[in-house]
Protein backbone atom coordinates (compact mmCIF):
# COMPACT_ATOMS: atom_id res chain seq x y z
CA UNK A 1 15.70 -15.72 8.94
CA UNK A 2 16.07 -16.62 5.07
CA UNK A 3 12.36 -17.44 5.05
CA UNK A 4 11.72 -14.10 5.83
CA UNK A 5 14.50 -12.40 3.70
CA UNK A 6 13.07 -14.20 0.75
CA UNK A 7 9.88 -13.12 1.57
CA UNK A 8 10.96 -9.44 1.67
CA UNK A 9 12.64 -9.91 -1.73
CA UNK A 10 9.67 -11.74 -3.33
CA UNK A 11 7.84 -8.19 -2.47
CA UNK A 12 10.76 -5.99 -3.60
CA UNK A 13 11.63 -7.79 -6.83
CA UNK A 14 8.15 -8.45 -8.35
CA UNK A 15 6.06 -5.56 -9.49
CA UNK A 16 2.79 -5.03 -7.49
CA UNK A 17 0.31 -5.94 -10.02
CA UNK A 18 1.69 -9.39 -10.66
CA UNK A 19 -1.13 -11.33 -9.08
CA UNK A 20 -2.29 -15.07 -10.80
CA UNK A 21 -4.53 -14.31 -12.94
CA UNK A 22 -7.66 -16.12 -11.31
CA UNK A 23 -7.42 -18.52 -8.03
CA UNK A 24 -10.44 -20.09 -6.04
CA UNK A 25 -10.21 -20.68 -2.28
CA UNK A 26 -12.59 -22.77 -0.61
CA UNK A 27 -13.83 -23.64 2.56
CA UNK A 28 -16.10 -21.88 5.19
CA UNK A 29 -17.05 -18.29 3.67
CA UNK A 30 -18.82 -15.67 6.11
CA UNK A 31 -18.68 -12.11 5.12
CA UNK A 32 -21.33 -9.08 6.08
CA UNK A 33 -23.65 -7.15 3.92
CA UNK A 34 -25.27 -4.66 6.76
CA UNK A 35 -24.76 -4.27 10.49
CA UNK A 36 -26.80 -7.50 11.91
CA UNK A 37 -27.63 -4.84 15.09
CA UNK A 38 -29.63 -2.58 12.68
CA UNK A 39 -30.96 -4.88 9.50
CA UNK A 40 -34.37 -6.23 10.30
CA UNK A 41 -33.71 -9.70 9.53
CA UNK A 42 -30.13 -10.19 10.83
CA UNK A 43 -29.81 -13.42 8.94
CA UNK A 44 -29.90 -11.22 5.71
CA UNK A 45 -27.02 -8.59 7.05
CA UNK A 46 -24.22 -11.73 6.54
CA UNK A 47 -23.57 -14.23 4.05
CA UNK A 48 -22.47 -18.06 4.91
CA UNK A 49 -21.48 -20.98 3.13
CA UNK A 50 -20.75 -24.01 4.55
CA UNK A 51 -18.81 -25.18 1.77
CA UNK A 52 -18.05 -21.87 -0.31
CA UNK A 53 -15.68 -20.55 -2.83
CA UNK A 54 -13.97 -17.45 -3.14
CA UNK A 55 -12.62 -16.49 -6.49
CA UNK A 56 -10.11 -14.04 -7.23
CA UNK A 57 -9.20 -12.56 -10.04
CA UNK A 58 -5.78 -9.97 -10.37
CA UNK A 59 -6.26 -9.27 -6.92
CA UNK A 60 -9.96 -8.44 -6.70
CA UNK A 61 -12.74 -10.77 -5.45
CA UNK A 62 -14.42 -11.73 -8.68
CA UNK A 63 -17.18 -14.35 -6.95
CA UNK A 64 -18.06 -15.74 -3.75
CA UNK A 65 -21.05 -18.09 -3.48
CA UNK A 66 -21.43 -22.28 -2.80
CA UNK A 67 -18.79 -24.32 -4.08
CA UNK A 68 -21.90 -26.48 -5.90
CA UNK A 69 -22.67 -23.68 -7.92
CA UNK A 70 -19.17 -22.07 -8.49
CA UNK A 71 -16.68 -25.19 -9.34
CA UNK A 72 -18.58 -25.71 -12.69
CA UNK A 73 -18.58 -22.26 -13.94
CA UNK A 74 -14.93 -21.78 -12.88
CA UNK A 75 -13.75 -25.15 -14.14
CA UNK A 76 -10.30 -25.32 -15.04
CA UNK A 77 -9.12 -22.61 -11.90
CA UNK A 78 -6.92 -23.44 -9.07
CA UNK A 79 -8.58 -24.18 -6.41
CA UNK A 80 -6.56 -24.00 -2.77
CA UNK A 81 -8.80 -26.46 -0.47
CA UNK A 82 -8.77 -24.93 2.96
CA UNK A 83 -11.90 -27.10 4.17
CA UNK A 84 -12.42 -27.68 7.91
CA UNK A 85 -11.30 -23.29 8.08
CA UNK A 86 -12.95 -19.98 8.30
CA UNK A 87 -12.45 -17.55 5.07
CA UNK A 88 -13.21 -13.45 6.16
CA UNK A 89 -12.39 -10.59 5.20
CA UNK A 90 -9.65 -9.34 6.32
CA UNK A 91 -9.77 -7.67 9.71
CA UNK A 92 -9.48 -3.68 10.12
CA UNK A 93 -8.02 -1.74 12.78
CA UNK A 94 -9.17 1.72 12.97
CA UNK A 95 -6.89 2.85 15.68
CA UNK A 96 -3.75 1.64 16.54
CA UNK A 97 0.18 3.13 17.82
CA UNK A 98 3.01 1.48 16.05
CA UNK A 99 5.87 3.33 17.85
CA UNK A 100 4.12 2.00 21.19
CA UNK A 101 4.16 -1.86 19.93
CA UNK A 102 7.43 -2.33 21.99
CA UNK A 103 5.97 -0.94 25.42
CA UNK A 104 2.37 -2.96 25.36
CA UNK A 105 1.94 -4.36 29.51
CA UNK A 106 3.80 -1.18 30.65
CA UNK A 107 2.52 -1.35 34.29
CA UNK A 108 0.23 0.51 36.67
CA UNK A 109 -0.99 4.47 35.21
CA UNK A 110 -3.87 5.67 33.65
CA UNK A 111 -4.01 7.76 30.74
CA UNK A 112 -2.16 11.06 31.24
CA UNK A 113 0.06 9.48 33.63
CA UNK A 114 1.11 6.59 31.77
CA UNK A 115 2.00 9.26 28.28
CA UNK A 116 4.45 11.03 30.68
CA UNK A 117 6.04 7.91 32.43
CA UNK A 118 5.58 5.58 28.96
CA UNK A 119 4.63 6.89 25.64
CA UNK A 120 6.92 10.03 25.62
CA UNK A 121 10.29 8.55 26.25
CA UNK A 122 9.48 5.39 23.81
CA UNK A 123 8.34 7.53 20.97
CA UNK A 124 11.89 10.15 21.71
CA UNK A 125 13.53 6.94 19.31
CA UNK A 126 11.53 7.39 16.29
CA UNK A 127 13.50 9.94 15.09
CA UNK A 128 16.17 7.51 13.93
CA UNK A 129 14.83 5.78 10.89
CA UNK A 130 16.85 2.81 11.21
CA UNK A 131 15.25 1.92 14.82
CA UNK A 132 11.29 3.24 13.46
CA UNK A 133 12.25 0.41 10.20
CA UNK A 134 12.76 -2.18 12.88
CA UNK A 135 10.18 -1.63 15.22
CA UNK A 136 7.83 -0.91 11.86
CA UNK A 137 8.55 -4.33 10.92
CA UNK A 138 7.38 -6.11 13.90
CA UNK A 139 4.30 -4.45 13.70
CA UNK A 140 2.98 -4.96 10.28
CA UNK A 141 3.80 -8.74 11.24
CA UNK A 142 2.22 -8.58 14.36
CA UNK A 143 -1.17 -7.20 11.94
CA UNK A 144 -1.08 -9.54 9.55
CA UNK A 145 -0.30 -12.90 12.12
CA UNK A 146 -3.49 -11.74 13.82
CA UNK A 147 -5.76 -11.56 10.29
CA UNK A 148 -5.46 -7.59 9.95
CA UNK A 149 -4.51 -6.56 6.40
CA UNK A 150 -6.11 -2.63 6.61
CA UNK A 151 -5.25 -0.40 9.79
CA UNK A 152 -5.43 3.32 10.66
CA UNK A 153 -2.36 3.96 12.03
CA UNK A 154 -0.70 6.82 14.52
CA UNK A 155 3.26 7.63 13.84
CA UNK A 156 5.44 10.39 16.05
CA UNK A 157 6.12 13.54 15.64
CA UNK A 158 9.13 12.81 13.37
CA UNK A 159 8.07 12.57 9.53
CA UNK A 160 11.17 9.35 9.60
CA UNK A 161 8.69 7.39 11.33
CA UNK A 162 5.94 8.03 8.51
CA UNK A 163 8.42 7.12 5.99
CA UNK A 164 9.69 4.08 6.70
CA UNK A 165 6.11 2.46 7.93
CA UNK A 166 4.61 3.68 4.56
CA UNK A 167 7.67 2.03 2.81
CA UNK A 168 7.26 -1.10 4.30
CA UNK A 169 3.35 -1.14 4.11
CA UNK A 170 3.54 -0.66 -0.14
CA UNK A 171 6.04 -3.65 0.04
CA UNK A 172 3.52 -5.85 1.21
CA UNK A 173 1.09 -4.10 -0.54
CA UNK A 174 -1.76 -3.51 2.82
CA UNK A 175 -4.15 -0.47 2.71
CA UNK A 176 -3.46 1.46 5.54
CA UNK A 177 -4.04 5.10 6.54
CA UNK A 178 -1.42 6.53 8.68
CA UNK A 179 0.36 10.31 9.84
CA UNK A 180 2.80 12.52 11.35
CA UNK A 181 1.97 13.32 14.82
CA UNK A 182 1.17 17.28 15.20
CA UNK A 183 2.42 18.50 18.79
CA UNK A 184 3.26 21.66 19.74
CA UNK A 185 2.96 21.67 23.68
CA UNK A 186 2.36 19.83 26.73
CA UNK A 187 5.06 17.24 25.86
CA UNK A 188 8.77 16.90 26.34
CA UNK A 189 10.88 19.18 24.02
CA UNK A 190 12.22 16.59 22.23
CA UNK A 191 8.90 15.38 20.69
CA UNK A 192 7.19 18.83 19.98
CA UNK A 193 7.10 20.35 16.59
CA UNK A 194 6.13 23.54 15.93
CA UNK A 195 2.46 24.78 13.92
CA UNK A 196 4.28 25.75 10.82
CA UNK A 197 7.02 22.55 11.23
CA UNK A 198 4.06 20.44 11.76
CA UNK A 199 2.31 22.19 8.60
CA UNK A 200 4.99 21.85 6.43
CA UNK A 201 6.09 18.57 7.40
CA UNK A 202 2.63 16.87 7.02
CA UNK A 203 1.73 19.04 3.69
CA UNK A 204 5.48 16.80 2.41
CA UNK A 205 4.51 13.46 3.34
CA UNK A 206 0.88 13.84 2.06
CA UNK A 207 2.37 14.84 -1.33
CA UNK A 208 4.34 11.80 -1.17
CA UNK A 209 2.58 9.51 0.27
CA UNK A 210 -1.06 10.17 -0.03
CA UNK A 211 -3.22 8.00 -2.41
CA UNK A 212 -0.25 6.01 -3.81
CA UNK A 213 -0.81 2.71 -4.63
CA UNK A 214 -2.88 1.62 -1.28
CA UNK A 215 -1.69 4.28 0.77
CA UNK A 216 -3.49 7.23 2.86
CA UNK A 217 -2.53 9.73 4.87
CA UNK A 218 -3.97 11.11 8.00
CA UNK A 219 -3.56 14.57 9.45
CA UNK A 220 -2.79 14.06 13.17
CA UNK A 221 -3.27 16.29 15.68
CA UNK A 222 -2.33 13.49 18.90
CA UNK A 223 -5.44 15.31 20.91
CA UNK A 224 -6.77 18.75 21.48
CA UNK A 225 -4.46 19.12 24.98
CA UNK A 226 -1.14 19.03 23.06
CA UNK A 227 -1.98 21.42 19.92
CA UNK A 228 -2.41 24.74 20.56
CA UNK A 229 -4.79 26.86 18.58
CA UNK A 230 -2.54 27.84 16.50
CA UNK A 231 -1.58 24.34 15.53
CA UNK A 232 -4.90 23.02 15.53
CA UNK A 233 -5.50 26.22 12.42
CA UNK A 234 -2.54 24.62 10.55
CA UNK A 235 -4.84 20.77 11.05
CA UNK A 236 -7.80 22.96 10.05
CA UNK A 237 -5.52 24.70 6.50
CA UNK A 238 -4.19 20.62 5.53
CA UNK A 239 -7.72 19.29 5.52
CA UNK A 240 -8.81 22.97 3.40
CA UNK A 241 -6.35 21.94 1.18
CA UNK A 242 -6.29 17.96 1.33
CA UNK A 243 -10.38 17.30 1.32
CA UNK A 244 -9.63 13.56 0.80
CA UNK A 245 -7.22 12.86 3.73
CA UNK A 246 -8.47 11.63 6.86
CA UNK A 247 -8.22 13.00 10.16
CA UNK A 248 -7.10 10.87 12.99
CA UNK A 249 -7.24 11.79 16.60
CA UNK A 250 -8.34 11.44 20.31
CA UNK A 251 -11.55 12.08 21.71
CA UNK A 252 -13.09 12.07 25.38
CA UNK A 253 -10.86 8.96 26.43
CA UNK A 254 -10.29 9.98 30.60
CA UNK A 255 -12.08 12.45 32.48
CA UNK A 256 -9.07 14.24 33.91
CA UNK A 257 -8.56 14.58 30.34
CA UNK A 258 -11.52 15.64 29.52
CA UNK A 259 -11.30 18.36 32.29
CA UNK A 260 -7.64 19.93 31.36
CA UNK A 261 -9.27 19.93 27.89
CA UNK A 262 -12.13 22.62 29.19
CA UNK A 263 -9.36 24.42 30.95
CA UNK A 264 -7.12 24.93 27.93
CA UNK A 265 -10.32 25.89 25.34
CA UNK A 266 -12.34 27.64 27.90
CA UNK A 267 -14.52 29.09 24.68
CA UNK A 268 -15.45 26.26 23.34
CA UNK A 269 -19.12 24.38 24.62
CA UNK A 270 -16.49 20.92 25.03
CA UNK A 271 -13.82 18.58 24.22
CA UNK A 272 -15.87 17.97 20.51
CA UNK A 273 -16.74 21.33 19.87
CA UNK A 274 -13.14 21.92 19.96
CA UNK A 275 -12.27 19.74 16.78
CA UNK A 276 -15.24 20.81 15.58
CA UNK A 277 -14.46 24.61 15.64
CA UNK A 278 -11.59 24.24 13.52
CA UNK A 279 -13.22 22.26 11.05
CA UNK A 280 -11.58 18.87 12.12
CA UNK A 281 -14.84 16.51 11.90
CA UNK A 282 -15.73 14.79 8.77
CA UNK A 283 -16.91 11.43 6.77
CA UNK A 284 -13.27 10.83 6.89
CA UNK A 285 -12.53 11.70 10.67
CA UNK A 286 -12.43 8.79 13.51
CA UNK A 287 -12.10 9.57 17.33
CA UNK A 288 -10.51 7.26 19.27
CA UNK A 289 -12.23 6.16 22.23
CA UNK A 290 -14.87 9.03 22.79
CA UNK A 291 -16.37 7.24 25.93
CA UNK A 292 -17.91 10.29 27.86
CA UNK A 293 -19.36 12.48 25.22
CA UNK A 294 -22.83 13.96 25.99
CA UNK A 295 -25.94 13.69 23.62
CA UNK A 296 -24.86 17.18 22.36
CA UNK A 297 -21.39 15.72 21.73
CA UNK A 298 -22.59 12.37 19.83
CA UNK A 299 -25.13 14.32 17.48
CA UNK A 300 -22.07 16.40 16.30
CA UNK A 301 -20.01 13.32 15.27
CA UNK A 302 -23.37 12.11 13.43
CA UNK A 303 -24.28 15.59 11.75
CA UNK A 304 -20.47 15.73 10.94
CA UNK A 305 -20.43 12.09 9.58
CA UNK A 306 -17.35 11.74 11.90
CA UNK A 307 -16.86 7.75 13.48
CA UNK A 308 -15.60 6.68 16.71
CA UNK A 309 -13.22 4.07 17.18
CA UNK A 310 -13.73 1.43 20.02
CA UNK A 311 -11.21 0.66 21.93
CA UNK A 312 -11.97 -1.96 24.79
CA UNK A 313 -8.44 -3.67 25.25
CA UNK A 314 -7.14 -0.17 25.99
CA UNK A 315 -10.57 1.68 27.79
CA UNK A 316 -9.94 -1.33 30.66
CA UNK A 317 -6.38 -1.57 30.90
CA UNK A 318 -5.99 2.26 31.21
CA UNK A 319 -9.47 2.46 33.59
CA UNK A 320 -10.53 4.94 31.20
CA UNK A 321 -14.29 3.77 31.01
CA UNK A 322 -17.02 2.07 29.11
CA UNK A 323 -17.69 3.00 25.82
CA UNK A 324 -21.42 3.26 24.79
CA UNK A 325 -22.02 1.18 21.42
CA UNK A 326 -25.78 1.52 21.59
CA UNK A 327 -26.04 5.26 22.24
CA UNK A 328 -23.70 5.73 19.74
CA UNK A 329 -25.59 3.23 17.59
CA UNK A 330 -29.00 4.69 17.44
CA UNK A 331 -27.23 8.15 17.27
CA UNK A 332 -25.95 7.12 13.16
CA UNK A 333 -22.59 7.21 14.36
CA UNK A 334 -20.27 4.86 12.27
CA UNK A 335 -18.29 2.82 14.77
CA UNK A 336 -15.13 0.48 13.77
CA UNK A 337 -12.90 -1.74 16.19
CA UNK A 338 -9.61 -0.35 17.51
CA UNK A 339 -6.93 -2.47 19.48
CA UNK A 340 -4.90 0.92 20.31
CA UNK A 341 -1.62 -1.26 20.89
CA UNK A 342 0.45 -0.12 22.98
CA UNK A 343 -2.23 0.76 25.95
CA UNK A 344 -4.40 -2.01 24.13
CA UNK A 345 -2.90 -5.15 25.24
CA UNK A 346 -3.33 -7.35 21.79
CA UNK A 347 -3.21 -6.84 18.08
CA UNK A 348 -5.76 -9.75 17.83
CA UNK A 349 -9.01 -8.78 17.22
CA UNK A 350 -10.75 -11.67 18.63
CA UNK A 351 -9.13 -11.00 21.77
CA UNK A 352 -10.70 -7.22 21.07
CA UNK A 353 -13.80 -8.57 20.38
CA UNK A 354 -13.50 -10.42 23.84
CA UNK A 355 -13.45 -7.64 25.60
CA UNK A 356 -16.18 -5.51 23.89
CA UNK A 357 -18.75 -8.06 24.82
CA UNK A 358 -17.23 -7.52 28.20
CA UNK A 359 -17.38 -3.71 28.04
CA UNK A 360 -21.44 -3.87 26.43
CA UNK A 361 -22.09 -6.78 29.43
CA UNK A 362 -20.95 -4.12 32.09
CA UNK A 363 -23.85 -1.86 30.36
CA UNK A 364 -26.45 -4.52 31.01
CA UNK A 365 -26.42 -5.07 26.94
CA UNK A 366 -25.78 -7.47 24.54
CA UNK A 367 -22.63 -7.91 21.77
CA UNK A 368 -23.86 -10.56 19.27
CA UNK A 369 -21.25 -12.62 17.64
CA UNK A 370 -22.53 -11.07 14.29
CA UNK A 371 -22.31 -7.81 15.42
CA UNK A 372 -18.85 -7.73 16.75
CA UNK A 373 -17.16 -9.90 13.75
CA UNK A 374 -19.24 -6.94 11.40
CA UNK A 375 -17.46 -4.53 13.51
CA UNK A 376 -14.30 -5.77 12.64
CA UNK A 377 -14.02 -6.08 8.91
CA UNK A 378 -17.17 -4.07 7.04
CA UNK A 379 -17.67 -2.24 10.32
CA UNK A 380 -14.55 -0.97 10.47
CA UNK A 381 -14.37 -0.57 6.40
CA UNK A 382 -17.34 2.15 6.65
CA UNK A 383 -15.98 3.77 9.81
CA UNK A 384 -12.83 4.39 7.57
CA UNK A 385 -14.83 5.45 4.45
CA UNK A 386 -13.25 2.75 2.87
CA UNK A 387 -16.03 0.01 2.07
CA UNK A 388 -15.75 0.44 -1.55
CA UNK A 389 -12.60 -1.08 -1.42
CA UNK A 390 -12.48 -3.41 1.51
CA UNK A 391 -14.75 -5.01 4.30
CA UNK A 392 -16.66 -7.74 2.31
CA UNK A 393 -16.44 -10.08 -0.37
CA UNK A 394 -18.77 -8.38 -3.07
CA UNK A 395 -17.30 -8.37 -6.25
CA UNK A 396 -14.18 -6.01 -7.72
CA UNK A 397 -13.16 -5.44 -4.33
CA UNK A 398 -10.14 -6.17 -3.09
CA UNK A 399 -9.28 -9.80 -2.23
CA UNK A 400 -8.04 -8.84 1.35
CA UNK A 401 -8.98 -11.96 4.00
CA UNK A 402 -7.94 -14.16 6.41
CA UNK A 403 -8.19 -18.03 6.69
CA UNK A 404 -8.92 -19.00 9.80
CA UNK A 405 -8.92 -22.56 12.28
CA UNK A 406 -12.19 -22.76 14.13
CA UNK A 407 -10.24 -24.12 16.90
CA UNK A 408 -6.75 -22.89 17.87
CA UNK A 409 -5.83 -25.13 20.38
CA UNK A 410 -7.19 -28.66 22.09
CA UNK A 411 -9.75 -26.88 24.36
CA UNK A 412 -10.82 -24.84 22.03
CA UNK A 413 -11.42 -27.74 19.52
CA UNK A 414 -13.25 -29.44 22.39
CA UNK A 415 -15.37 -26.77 23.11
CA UNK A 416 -16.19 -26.51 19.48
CA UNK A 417 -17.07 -30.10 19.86
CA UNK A 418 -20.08 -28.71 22.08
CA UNK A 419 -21.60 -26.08 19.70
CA UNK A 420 -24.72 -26.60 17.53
CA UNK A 421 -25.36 -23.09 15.73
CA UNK A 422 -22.74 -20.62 13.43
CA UNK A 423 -23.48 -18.35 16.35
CA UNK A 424 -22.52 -20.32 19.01
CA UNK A 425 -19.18 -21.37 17.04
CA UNK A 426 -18.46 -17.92 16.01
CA UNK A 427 -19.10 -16.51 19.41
CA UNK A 428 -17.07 -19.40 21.15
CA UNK A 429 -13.86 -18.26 18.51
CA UNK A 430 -14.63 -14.68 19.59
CA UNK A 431 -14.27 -15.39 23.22
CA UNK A 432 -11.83 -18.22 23.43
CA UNK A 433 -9.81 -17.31 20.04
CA UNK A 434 -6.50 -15.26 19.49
CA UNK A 435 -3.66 -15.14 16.85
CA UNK A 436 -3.39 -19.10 17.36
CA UNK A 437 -6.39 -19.27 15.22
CA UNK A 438 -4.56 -17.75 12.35
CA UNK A 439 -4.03 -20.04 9.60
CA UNK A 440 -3.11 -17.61 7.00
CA UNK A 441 -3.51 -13.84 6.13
CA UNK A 442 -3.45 -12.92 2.32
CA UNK A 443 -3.76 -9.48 0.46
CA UNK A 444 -4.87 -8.46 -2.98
CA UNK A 445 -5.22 -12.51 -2.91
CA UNK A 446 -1.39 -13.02 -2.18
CA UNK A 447 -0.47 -15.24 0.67
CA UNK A 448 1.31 -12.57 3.37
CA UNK A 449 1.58 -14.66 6.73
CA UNK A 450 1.62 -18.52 7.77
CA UNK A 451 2.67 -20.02 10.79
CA UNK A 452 5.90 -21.18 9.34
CA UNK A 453 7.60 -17.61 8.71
CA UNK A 454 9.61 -16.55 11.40
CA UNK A 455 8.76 -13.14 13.57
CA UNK A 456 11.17 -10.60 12.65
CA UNK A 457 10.97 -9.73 16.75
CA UNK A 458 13.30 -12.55 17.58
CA UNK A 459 16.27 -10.92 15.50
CA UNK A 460 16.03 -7.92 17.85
CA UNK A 461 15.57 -9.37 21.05
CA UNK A 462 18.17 -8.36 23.76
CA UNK A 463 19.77 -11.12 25.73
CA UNK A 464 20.35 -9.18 28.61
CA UNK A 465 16.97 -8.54 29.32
C-alpha cells in the first residue's frame, strides 16, 4: 500500500516533462516497420537485435540499433542492462470497457443477452465518481501489468466516469483515447441520456479533455441499436465540429444484432451504411468486432479509411463469430488488436494473440508470430491514426515499451529451451505467455509497473465474497 501511494505521489508532485535527460536500455530489441503479412520480404517489415540498445532522450526514443555500434557513440549514458529480456513497444489496445473490468467471466449469454443480464446493471455505478476512481484504477494497472501503455477506451453514459479515467490516465502520463457513452434508447432508464444531453455533455468533456497533454477523446455512440436517429445526428454535428476526435463504436458483432439493427434503420442498405449515413466513418473511426460484414460493407470501411478492431477473447467467449483478418486484409482495411475486457476474458495481449491464431486456424489460415505481435503495437498504432507518435521505435517518438521475460514460468522456460528460430520463440511467448511475462512497463521512458508494486484491487476486495 505505501509502494503504491508513493508511486501516485511521485506522478502528482513532479511535473510531466521531468524525464532524465538521456537513458539507454539494453537487451533484446524487436520492433516493426510494415505489416510482415503484406511487405514482400517479411524479414525487412521488423527490426531485431540480439543484443540492442534503446536510447531515450526527454521521453522520446532518440536511437535504437546494436549495442556494438551504439555504446561508443553514447558513452558516458546510463545504461539499464535488461539482458536475457524482450524490449517492444508498448502494446495498444484499440478496444476495451473499463466500467466492465469488475464483471470479466460473467457466465453463460451471448451478446444482447449478456448487456441486459451484465453490462447494464454494472455500468448503473459509474455515476458515482468515487466508485468509477476506484474501479478506474484497477484498470489502468491491469494495462500497464500486461505491457499496454496506449488504449482506446469505452466509459458510460455518465460524463463522471470520463473524468476521473482521464484524470488518472494524465497522472501516469499513457496516451489513451477514450468517451462518454451516447444512449438514448433500448437500455434501462437509468443509463440513457438524451440526444441533446448526450450532445452537450460530450461537446464539455471534449473541450476539456481533448488533445491535452496525451489525451483524446472519442465520440461514442455504444452501437447503432441504442441511438436513435436523432442521437446518431448529434454523433454526426460533434465530429462536424470536432474533425480530429475519433469515433468509437460497435459494428456487426452478433447476428441477432445485426438483424434488430435492419429492423430499427429499415432505410438504410445495412448495419455500416447506417454509421455511414450520418457521417460516422473516418481515418479516425474503429469498429469493434465487425465479423459479418459483406464485401459491400468492408469496401466502405476501406473507402472511408475507417479500421476494425479484433476482438478474439470476446468473439469466442460471447459465440459471436470469427472475424475475417484476410478479407479484411486484402480489402486495405487497417486492423488493430482489441481485448474488449469485460466480455474479453484478459487484458494480456499475448493471451489475445492466443486466441487470434485460434480464430484465423478455424478459417483454415495462418497468424504468423510477426504478424500478430505487429498487430499489437504498430498495428494497432495505425488502426488508431496514431503511428506518428507510438507503435515503433523510430526516432522522436515516444519512448512507450515494455520489457519483457522470454519465459514466464518453468515450462515456459523449458519450452524455450526447445526453440531454434526468433519465430519459434516469439510464437511459443505468444501462445504460452500472459502478464507473468511482464518484467516491466515504462512510458515516455519512465518506469510505470514492476512486479513488486502492489495491485490496487486487493484494497477493494470484499471479504464476504
Amino acid at each position: 500500500m505505501k509502494c503504491r501511494l508513493l508511486f501516485t505521489l511521485l506522478f502528482i508532485t513532479l511535473p510531466i516533462t521531468a524525464f532524465a535527460e538521456t537513458e539507454a536500455f539494453r537487451g533484446s530489441i524487436l520492433h516493426f516497420k510494415a505489416n510482415p503479412a503484406l511487405h514482400e520480404n517479411e524479414a525487412e517489415s521488423y527490426e531485431y537485435f540480439e543484443d540492442g540498445i534503446l536510447v531515450v532522450k526527454d521521453g522520446k526514443v532518440d536511437a535504437v540499433g546494436k549495442a556494438s555500434d551504439l555504446l561508443k557513440k553514447y558513452d558516458g549514458v546510463e545504461v539499464k542492462d535488461m539482458s536475457g529480456k524482450l524490449i517492444m513497444p508498448g502494446f495498444v489496445d484499440t478496444h476495451i470497457h473499463y466500467p466492465q473490468t469488475e464483471m470479466i467471466a460473467a457466465f453463460g449469454e451471448q451478446l444482447l443477452d449478456w448487456l441486459k443480464k451484465y453490462t447494464f446493471p454494472t455500468e448503473k455505478q459509474f455515476k458515482d465518481k468515487k466508485y468509477a476512481a476506484e474501479v478506474s484504477e484497477v484498470f489502468l494497472h491491469e494495462l500497464l501489468s500486461n505491457g499496454t501503455t496506449s488504449a482506446l477506451i469505452f466509459g458510460t453514459v455518465h460524463p463522471e466516469s470520463v473524468d476521473v479515467l482521464f484524470e488518472q490516465a494524465q497522472e501516469k502520463n499513457m496516451r489513451i483515447i477514450a468517451g462518454k457513452v451516447m444512449m438514448d434508447r433500448n437500455a434501462p432508464d437509468y443509463l440513457q441520456d438524451t440526444p441533446e444531453s448526450s450532445y452537450k455533455e460530450t461537446k464539455q468533456l471534449i473541450e476539456k479533455w481533448h488533445n491535452k497533454h496525451r489525451l483524446h477523446y472519442a465520440i461514442t455512440p455504444r452501437f447503432a441499436p441504442t441511438s436513435t436517429p436523432a442521437q446518431l445526428e448529434q454523433a454526426k454535428k460533434l465530429k462536424k465540429e470536432y474533425p480530429d476526435t475519433w469515433i468509437h463504436t460497435h459494428l456487426s458483432e452478433n447476428k441477432g444484432e445485426i438483424a434488430w439493427v435492419k429492423d430499427l434503420f429499415p432505410e438504410r442498405k445495412g448495419y455500416t451504411d447506417v454509421y455511414d449515413h450520418y457521417n460516422l466513418t473516418s481515418s479516425r473511426s474503429i469498429f469493434a468486432h465487425s465479423i459479418h460484414l459483406d464485401d459491400e460493407e468492408m469496401k466502405t470501411l476501406a473507402d472511408t479509411k475507417s479500421s476494425i478492431a479484433f476482438c478474439p477473447t470476446s468473439n469466442l467467449f460471447l459465440g459471436s463469430g470469427l472475424f475475417k483478418l484476410k478479407e479484411a486484409r486484402d480489402a486495405g482495411v487497417r486492423v488493430g488488436l482489441g481485448t474488449d475486457v469485460g466480455a474479453g476474458t484478459s487484458f494480456s495481449m499475448l493471451e489475445t494473440l492466443n486466441e487470434a491464431y485460434k480464430v484465423i486456424q478455424l478459417q483454415s489460415q495462418k497468424l504468423s508470430a510477426f504478424e500478430g505481435y505487429y498487430l499489437a503495437t504498430l498495428g494497432g498504432a495505425e488502426a488508431l491514426s496514431l503511428d506518428d507518435k507510438i507503435g515503433n521505435f523510430e526516432k522522436n517518438k515516444e519512448a512507450d515499451f515494455v520489457v519483457m521475460d522470454w519465459a514466464g514460468t518453468p515450462f515456459q522456460q523449458y519450452r524455450m529451451s526447445k526453440t531454434s528460430s526468433l519465430h519459434e520463440k516469439l510464437f511459443v511467448m505468444m501462445m504460452l505467455g500472459d502478464q507473468r511475462n511482464i518484467h516491466a512497463t515504462y512510458v515516455m521512458g519512465e518506469e510505470v509497473y514492476n512486479r513488486e508494486m502492489s495491485h490496487p484491487a486487493l484494497d477493494l476486495i470484499d471479504d464476504s465474497h
